[in-house]
Protein backbone atom coordinates (compact mmCIF):
# COMPACT_ATOMS: atom_id res chain seq x y z
CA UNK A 1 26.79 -25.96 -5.74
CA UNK A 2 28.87 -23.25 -3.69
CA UNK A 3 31.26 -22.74 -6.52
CA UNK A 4 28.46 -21.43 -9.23
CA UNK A 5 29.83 -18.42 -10.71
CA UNK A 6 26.06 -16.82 -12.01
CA UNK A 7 24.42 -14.10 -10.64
CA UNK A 8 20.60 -14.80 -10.59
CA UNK A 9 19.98 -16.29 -7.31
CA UNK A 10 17.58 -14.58 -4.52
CA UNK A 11 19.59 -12.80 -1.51
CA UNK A 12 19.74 -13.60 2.06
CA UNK A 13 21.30 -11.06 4.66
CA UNK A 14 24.02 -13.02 6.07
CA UNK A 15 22.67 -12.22 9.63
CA UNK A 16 18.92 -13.80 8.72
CA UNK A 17 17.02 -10.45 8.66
CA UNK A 18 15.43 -11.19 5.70
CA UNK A 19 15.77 -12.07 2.16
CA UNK A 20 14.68 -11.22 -1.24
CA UNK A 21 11.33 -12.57 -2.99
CA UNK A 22 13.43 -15.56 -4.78
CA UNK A 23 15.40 -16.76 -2.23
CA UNK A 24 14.58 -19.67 0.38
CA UNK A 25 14.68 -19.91 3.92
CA UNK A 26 17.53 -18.87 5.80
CA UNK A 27 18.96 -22.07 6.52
CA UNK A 28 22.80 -22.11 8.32
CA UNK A 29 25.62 -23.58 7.22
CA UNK A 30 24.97 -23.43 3.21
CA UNK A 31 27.02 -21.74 0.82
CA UNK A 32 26.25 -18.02 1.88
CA UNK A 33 26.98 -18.64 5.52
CA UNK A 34 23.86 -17.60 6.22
CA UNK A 35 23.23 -17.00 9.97
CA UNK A 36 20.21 -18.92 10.04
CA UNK A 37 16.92 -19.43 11.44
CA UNK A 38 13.45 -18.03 9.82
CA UNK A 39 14.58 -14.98 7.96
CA UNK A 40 11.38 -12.52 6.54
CA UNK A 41 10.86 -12.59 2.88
CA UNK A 42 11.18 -9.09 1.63
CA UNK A 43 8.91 -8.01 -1.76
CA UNK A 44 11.88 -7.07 -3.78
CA UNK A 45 14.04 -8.44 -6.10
CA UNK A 46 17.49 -8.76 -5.55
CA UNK A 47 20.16 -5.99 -6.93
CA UNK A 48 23.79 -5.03 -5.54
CA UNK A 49 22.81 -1.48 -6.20
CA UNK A 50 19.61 -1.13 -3.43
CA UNK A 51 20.02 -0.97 0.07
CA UNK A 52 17.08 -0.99 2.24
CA UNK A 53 16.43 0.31 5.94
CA UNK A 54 15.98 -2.38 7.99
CA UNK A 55 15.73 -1.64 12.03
CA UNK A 56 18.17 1.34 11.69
CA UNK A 57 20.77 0.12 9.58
CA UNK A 58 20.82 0.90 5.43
CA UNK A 59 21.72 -2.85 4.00
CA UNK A 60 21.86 -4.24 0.87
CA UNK A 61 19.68 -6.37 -0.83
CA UNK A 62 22.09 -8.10 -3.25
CA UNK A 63 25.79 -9.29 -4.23
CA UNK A 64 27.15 -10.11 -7.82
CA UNK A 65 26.11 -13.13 -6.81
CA UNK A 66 22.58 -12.28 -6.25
CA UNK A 67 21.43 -10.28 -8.37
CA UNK A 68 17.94 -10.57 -9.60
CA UNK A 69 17.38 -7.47 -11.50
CA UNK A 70 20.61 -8.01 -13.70
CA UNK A 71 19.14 -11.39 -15.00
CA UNK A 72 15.71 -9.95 -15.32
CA UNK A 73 17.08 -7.22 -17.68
CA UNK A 74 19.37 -9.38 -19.79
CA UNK A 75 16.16 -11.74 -20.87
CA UNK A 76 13.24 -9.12 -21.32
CA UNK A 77 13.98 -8.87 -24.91
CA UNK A 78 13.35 -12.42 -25.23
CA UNK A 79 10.76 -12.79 -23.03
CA UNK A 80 8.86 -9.84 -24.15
CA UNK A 81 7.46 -10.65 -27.51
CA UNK A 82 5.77 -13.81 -26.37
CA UNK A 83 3.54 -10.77 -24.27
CA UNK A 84 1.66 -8.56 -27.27
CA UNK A 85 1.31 -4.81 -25.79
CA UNK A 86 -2.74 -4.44 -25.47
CA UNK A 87 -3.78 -6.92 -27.53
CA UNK A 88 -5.33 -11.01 -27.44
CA UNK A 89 -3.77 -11.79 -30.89
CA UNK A 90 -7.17 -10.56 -33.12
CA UNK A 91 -7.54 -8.85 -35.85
CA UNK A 92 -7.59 -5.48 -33.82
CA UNK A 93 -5.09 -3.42 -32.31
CA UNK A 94 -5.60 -1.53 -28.76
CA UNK A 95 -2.95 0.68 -27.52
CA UNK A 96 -0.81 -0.22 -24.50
CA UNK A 97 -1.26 0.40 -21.01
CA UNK A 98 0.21 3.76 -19.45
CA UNK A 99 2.72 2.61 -17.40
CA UNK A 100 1.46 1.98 -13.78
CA UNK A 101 3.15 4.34 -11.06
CA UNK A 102 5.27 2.74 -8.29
CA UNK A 103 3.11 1.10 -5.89
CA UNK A 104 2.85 2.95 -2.18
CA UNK A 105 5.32 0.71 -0.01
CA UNK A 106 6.37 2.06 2.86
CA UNK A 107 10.12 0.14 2.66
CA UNK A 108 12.97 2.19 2.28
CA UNK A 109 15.95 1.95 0.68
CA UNK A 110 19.00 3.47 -0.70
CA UNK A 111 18.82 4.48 -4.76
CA UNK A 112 21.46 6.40 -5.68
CA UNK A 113 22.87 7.75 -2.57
CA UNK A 114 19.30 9.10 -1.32
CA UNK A 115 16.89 7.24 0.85
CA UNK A 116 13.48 6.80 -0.51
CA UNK A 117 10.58 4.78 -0.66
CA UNK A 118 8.26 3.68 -3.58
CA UNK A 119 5.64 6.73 -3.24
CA UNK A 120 8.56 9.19 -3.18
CA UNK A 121 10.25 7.28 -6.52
CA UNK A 122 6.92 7.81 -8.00
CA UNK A 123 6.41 11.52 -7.14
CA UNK A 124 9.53 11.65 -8.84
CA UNK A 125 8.81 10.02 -11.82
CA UNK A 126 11.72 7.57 -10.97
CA UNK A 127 9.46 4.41 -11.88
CA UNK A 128 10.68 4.31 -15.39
CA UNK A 129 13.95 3.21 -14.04
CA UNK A 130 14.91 -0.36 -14.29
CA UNK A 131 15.94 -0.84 -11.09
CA UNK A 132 13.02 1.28 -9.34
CA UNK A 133 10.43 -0.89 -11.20
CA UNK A 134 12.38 -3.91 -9.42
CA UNK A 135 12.54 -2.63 -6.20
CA UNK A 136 8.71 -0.79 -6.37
CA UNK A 137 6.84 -3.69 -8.95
């Protein structure tokens, strides 16, 4: 359907370079006018506000239309409390998890006008971020 208006679908770069961990196949002549041919799946989800370095060129890993992270936020609240923090629903209670750091990938992109990767985010304590713990899962 090339006139749906939502925003949670997967991102292809319009040349075929790659695309994000929910989209499909670069395929040509669909609604993106996608380039075509067999584009490489990228661990990230995708979000207007990320760019990535990709063979010398900073490029973005999402539109309005494609945006990943924006649909995963808007449903966590609902999704969340089917997932109890610690615990396997008994009678006792066991603190949550810390928070895991960033994991070490060596893809970088663009987060807020500076070019990093996940390791660096996590030196920084950036991994509390929404959009870090997206790009960096």
């Amino acid at each position: 359907d090339c006139e749906n208006t939502k925003f949670h679908f997967g991102y292809r770069d319009p040349n075929a370079k790659f695309r994000t961990i929910l989209a499909y196949n670069c395929v040509a002549n669909q609604c993106d006018d996608n380039a075509g041919g067999d584009c490489t799946r990228i661990q990230r989800f995708s979000s207007p506000s990320v760019n990535i370095f990709w063979e010398g060129e900073s490029l973005p890993v999402g539109t309005v239309e494609s945006n990943n992270v924006r649909k995963i936020n808007n449903v966590k609240s609902k999704v969340a409390p089917y997932f109890p923090h610690g615990g396997t629903g008994g009678g006792t209670t066991t603190p949550a998890p810390s928070p895991a750091p960033c994991n070490d990938s060596p893809l970088e992109f663009l987060y807020q006008g500076q070019y990093m990767n996940c390791a660096f985010a996590n030196s920084q304590n950036f991994c509390s971020d929404p959009e870090i713990q997206a790009i960096c899962p």
